[in-house]
PDB file of N, CA and C in Angstrom:
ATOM      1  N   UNK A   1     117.763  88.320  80.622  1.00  0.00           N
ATOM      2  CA  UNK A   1     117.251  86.980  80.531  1.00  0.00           C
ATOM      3  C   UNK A   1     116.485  86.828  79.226  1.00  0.00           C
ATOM      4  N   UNK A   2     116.878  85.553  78.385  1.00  0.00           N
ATOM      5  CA  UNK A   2     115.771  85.333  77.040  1.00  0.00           C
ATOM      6  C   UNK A   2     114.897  85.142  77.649  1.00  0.00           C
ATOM      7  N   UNK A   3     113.482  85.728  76.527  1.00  0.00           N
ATOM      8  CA  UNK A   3     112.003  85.470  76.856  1.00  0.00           C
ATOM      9  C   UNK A   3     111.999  84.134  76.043  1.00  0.00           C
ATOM     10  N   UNK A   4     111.503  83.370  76.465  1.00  0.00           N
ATOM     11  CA  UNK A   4     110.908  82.012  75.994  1.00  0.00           C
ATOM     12  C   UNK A   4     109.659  81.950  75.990  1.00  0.00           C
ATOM     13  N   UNK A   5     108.695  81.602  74.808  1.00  0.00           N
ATOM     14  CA  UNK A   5     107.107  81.601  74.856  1.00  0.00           C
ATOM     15  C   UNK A   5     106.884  80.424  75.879  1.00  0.00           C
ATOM     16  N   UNK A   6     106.238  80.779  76.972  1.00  0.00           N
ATOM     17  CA  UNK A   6     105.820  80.397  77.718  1.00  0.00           C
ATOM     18  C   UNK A   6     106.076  80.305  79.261  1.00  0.00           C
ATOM     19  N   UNK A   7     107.673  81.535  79.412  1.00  0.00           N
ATOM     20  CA  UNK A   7     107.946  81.934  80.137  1.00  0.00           C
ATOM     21  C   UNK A   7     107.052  83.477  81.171  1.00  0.00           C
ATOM     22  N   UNK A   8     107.117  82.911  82.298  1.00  0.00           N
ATOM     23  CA  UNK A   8     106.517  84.285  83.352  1.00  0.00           C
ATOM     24  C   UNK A   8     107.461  84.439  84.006  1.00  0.00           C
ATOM     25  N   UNK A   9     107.534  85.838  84.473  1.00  0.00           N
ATOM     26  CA  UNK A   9     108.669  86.315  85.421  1.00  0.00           C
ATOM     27  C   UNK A   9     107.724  87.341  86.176  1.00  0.00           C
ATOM     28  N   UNK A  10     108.323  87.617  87.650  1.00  0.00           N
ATOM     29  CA  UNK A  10     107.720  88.378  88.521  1.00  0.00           C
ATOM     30  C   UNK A  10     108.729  88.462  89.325  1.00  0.00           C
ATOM     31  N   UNK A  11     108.644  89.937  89.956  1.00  0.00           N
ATOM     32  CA  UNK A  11     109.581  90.504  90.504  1.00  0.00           C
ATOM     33  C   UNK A  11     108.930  91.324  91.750  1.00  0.00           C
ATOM     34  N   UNK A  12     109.909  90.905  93.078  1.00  0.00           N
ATOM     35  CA  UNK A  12     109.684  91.539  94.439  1.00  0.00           C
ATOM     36  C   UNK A  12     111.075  92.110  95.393  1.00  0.00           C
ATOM     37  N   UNK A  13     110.785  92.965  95.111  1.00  0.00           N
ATOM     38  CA  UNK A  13     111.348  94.012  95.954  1.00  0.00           C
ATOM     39  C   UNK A  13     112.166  93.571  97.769  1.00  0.00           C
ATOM     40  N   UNK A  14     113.394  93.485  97.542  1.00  0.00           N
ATOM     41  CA  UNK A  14     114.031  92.874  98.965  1.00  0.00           C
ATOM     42  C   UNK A  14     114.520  93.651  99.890  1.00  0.00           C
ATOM     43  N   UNK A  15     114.393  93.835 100.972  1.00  0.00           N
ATOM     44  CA  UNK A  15     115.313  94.710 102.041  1.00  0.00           C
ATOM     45  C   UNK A  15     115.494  94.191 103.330  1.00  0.00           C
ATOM     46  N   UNK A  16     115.910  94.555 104.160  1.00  0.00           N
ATOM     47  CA  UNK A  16     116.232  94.333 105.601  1.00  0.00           C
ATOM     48  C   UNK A  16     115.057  94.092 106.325  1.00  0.00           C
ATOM     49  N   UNK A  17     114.003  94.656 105.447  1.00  0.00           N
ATOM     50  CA  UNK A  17     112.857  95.026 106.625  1.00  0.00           C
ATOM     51  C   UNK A  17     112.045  93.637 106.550  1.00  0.00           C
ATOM     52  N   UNK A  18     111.826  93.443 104.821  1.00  0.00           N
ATOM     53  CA  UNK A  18     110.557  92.440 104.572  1.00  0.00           C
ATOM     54  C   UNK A  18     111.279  91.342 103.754  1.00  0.00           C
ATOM     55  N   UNK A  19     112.315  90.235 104.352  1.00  0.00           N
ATOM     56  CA  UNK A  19     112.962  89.344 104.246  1.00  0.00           C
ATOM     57  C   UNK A  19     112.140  88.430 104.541  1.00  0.00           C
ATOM     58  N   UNK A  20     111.624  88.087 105.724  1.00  0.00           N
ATOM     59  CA  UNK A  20     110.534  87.221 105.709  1.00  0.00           C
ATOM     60  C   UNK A  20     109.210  86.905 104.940  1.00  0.00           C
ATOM     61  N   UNK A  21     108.677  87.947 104.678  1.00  0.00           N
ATOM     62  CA  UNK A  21     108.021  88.154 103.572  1.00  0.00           C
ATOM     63  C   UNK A  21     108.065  87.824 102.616  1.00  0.00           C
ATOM     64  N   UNK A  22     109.124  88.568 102.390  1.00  0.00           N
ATOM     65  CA  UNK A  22     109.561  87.767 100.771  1.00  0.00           C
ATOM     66  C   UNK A  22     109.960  86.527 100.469  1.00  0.00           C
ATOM     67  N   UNK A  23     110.505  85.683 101.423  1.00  0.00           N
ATOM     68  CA  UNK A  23     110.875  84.680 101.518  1.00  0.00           C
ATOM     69  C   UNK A  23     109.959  83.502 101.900  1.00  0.00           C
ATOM     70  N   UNK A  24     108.693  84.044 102.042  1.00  0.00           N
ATOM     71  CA  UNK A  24     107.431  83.109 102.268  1.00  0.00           C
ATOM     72  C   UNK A  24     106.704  83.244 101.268  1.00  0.00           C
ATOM     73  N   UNK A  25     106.657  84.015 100.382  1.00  0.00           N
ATOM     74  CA  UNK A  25     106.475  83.996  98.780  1.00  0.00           C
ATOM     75  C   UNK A  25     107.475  83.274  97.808  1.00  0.00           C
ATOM     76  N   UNK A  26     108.545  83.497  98.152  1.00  0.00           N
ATOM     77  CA  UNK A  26     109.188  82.390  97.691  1.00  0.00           C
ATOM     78  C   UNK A  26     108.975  81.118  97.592  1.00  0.00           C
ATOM     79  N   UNK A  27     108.516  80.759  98.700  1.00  0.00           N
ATOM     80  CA  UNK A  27     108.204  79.410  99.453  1.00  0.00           C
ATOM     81  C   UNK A  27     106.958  78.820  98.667  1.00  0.00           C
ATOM     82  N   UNK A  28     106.006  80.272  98.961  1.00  0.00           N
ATOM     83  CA  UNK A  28     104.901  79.430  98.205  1.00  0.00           C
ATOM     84  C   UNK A  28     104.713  79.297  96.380  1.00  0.00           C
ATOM     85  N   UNK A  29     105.577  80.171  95.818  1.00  0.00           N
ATOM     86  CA  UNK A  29     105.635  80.235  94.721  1.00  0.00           C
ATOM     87  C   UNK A  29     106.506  78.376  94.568  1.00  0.00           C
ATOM     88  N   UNK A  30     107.640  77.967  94.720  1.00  0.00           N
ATOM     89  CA  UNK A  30     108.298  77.247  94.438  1.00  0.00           C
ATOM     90  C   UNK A  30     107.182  76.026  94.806  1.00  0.00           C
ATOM     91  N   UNK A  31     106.883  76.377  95.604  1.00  0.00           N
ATOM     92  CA  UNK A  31     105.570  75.118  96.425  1.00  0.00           C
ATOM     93  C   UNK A  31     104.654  74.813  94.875  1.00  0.00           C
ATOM     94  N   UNK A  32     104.189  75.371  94.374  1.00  0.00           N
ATOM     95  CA  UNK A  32     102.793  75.359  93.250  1.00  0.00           C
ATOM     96  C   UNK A  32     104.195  74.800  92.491  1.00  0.00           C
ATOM     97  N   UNK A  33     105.413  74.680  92.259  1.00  0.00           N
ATOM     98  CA  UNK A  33     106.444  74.183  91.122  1.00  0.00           C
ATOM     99  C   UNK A  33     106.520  74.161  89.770  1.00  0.00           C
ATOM    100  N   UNK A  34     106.129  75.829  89.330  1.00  0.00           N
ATOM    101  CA  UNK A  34     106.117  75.757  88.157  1.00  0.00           C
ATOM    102  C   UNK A  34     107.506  76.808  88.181  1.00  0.00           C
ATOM    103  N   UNK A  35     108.194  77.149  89.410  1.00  0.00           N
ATOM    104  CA  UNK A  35     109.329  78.051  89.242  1.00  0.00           C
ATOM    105  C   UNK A  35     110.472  77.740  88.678  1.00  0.00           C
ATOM    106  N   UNK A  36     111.190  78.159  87.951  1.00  0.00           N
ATOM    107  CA  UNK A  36     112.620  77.702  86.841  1.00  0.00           C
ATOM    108  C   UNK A  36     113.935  77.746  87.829  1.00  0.00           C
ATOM    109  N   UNK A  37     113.721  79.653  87.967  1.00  0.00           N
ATOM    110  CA  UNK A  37     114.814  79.906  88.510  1.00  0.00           C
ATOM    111  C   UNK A  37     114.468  81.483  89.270  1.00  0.00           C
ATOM    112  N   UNK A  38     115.265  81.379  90.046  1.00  0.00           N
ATOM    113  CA  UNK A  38     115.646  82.471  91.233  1.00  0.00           C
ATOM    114  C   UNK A  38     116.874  82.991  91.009  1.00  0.00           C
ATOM    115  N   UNK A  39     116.252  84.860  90.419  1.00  0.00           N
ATOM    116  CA  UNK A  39     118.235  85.865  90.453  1.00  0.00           C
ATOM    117  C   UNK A  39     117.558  86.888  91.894  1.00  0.00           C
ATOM    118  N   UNK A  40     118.718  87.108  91.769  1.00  0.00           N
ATOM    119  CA  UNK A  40     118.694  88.249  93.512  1.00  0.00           C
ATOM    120  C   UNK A  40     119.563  89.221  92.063  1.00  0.00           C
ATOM    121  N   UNK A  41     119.013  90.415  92.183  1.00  0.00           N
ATOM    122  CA  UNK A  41     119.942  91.560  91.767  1.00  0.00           C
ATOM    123  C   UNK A  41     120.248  92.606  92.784  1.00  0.00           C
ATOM    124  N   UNK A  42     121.095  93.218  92.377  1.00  0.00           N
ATOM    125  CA  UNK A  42     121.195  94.930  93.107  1.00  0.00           C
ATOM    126  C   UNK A  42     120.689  95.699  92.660  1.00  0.00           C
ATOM    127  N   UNK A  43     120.777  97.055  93.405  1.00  0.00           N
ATOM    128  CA  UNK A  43     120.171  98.275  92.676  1.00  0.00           C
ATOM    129  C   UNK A  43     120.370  98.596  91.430  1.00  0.00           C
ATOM    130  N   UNK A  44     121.892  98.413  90.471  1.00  0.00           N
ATOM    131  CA  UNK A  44     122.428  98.514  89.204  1.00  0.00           C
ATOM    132  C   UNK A  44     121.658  97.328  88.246  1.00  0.00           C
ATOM    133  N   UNK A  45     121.153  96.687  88.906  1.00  0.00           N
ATOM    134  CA  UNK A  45     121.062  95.247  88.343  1.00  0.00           C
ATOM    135  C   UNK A  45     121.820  94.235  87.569  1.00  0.00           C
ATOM    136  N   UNK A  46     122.536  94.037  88.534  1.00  0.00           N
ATOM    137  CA  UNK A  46     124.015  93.037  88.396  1.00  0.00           C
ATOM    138  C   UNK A  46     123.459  91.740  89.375  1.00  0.00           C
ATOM    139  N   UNK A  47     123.488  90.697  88.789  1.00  0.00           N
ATOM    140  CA  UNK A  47     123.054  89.467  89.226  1.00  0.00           C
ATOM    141  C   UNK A  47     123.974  89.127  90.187  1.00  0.00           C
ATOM    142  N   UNK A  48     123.504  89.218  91.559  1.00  0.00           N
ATOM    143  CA  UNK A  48     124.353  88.607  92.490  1.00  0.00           C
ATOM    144  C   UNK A  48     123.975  87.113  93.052  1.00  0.00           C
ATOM    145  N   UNK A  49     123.086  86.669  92.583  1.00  0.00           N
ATOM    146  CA  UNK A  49     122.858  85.045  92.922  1.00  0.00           C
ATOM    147  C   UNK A  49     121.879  84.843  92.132  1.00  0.00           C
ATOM    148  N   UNK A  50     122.315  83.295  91.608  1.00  0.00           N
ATOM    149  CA  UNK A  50     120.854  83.072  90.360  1.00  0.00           C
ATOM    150  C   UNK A  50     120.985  81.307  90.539  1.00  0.00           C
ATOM    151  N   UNK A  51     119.528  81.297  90.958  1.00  0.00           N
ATOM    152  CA  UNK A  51     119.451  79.562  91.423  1.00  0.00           C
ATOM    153  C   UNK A  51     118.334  79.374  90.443  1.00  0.00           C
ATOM    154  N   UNK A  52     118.918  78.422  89.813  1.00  0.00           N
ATOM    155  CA  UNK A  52     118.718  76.856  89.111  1.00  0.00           C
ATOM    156  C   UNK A  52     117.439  76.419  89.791  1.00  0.00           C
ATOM    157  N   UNK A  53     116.418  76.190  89.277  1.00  0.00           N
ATOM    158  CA  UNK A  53     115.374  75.092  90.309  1.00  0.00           C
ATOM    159  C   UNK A  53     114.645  73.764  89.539  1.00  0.00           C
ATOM    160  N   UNK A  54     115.103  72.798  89.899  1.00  0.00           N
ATOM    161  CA  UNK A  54     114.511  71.982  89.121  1.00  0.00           C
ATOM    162  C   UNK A  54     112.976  71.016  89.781  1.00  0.00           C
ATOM    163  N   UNK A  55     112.503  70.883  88.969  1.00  0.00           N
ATOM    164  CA  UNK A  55     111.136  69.702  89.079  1.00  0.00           C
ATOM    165  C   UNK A  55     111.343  68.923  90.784  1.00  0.00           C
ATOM    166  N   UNK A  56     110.841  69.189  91.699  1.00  0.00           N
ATOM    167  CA  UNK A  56     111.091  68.354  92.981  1.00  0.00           C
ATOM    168  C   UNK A  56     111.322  68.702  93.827  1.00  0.00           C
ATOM    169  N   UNK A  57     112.693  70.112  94.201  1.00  0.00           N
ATOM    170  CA  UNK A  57     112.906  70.537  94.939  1.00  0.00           C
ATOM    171  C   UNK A  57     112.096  71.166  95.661  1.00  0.00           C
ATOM    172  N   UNK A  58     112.416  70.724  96.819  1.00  0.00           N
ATOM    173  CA  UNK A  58     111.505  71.315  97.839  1.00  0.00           C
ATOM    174  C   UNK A  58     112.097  70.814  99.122  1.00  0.00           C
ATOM    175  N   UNK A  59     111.231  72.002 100.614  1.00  0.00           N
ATOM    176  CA  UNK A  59     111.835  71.417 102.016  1.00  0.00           C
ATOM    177  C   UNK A  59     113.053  72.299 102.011  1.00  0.00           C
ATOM    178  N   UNK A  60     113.867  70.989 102.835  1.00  0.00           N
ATOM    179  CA  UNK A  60     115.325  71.267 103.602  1.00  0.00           C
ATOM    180  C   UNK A  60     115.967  71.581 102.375  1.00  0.00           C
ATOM    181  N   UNK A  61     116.190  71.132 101.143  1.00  0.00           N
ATOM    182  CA  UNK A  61     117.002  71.241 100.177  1.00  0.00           C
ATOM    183  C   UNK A  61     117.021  72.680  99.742  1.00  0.00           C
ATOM    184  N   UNK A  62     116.115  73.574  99.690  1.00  0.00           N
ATOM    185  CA  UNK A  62     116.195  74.994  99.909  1.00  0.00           C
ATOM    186  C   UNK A  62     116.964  75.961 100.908  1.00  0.00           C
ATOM    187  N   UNK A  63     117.222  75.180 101.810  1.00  0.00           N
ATOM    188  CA  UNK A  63     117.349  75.748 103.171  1.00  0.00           C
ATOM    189  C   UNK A  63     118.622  77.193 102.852  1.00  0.00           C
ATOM    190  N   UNK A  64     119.658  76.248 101.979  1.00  0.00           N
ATOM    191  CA  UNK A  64     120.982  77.190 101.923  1.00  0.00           C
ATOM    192  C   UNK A  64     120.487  78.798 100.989  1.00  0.00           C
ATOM    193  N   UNK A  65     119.310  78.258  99.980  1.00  0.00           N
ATOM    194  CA  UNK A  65     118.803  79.397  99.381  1.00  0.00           C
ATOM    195  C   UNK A  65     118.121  80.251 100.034  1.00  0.00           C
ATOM    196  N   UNK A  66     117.144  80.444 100.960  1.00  0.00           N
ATOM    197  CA  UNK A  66     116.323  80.822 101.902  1.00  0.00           C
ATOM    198  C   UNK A  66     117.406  81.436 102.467  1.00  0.00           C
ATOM    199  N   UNK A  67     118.818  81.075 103.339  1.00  0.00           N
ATOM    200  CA  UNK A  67     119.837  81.812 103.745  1.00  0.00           C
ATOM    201  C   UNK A  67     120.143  82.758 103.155  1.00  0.00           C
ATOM    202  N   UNK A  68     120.731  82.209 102.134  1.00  0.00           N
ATOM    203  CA  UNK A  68     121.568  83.342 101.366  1.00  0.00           C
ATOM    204  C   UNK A  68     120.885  84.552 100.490  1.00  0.00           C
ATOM    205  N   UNK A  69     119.713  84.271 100.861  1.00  0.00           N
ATOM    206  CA  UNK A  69     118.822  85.554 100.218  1.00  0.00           C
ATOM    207  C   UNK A  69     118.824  86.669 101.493  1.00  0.00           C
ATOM    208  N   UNK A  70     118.459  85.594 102.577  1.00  0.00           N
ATOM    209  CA  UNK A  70     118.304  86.962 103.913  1.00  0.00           C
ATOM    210  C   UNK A  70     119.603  87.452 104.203  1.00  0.00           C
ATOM    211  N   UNK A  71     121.101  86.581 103.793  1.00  0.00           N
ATOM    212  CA  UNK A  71     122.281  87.200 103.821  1.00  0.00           C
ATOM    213  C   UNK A  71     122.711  88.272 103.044  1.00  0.00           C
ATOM    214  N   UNK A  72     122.268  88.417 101.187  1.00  0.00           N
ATOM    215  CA  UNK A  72     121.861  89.402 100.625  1.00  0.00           C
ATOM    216  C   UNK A  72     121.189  90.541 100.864  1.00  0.00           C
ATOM    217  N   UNK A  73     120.222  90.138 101.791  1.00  0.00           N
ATOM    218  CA  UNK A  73     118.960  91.374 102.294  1.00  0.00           C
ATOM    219  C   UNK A  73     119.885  91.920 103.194  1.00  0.00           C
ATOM    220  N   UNK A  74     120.526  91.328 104.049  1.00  0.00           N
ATOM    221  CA  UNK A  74     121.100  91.897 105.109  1.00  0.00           C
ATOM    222  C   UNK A  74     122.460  93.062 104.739  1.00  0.00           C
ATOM    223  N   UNK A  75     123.191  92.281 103.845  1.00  0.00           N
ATOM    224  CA  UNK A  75     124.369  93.241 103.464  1.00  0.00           C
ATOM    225  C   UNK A  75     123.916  94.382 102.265  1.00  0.00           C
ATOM    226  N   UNK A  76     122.937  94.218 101.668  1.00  0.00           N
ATOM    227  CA  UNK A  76     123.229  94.887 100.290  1.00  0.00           C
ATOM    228  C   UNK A  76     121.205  95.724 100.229  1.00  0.00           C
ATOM    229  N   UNK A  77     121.473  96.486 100.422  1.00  0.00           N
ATOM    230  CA  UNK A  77     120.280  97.552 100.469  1.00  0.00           C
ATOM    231  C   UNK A  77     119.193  97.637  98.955  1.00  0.00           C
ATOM    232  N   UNK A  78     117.821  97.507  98.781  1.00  0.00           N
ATOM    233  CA  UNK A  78     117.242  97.714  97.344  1.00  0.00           C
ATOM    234  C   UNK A  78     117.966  96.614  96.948  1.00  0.00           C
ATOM    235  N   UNK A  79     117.656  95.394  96.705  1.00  0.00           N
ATOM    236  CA  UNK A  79     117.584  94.402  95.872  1.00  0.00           C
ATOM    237  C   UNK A  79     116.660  94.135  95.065  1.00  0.00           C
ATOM    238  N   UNK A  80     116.288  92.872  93.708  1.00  0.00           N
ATOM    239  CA  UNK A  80     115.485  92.479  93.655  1.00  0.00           C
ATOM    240  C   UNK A  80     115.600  91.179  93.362  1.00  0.00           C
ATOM    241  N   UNK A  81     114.437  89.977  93.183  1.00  0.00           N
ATOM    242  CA  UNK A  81     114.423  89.014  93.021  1.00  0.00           C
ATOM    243  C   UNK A  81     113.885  88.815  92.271  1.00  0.00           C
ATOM    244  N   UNK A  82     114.189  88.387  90.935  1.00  0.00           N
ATOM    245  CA  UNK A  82     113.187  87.934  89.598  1.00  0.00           C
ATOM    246  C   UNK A  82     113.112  86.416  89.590  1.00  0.00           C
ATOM    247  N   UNK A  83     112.089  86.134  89.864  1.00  0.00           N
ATOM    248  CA  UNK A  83     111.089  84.792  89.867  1.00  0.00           C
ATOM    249  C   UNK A  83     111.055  84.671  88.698  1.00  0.00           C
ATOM    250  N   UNK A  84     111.358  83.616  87.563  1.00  0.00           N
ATOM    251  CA  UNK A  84     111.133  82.896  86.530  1.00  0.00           C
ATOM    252  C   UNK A  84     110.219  81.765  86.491  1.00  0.00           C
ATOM    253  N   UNK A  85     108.884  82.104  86.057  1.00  0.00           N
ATOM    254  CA  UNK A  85     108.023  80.574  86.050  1.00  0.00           C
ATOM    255  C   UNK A  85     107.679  79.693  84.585  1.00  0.00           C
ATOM    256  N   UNK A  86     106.986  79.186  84.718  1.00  0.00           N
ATOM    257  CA  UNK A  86     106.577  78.102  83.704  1.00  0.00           C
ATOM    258  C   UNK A  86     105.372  79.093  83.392  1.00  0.00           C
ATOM    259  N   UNK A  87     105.419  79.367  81.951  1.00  0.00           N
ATOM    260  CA  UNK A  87     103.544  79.655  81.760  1.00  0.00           C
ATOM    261  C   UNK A  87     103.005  78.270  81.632  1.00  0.00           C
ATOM    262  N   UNK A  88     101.591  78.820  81.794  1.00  0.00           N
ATOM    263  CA  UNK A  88     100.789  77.631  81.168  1.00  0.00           C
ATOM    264  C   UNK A  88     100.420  77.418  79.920  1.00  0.00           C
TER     265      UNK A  88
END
């Protein structure tokens, strides 16, 4: 991923176990809306899903993302999720 001045990224650790978890950090990270974008990697770190987030989204309109992350957690062991934010 290019660094852009004024870009933050943070990264959490996904598995079978702490899907919920992680996914309520998600929640609240996107909530404060300074988040860009959401990648799910694998252990190799090969981007297996990378969501787009724009200015607004929020709620139900997440819903399919929130899925398909715990569908990731579920099939594919040691993931990660790199959170892209807005600096200030």
């Amino acid at each position: 991923m290019p660094l852009n001045k004024g870009t933050l990224f943070e990264t959490l650790q996904l598995d079978a176990k702490n899907v919920e978890k992680v996914i309520e950090r998600l929640k609240a990270l996107v909530h404060e809306g300074n988040v860009r974008r959401l990648v799910v990697r694998n252990k190799e770190g090969r981007s297996l899903i990378e969501v787009p987030l724009t200015a607004g989204v929020v709620g139900a309109a997440l819903l399919p993302v929130w899925a398909a992350i715990g569908a990731v957690a579920a099939i594919a062991a040691d993931c990660e999720i790199v959170i892209e934010k807005q600096g200030e």
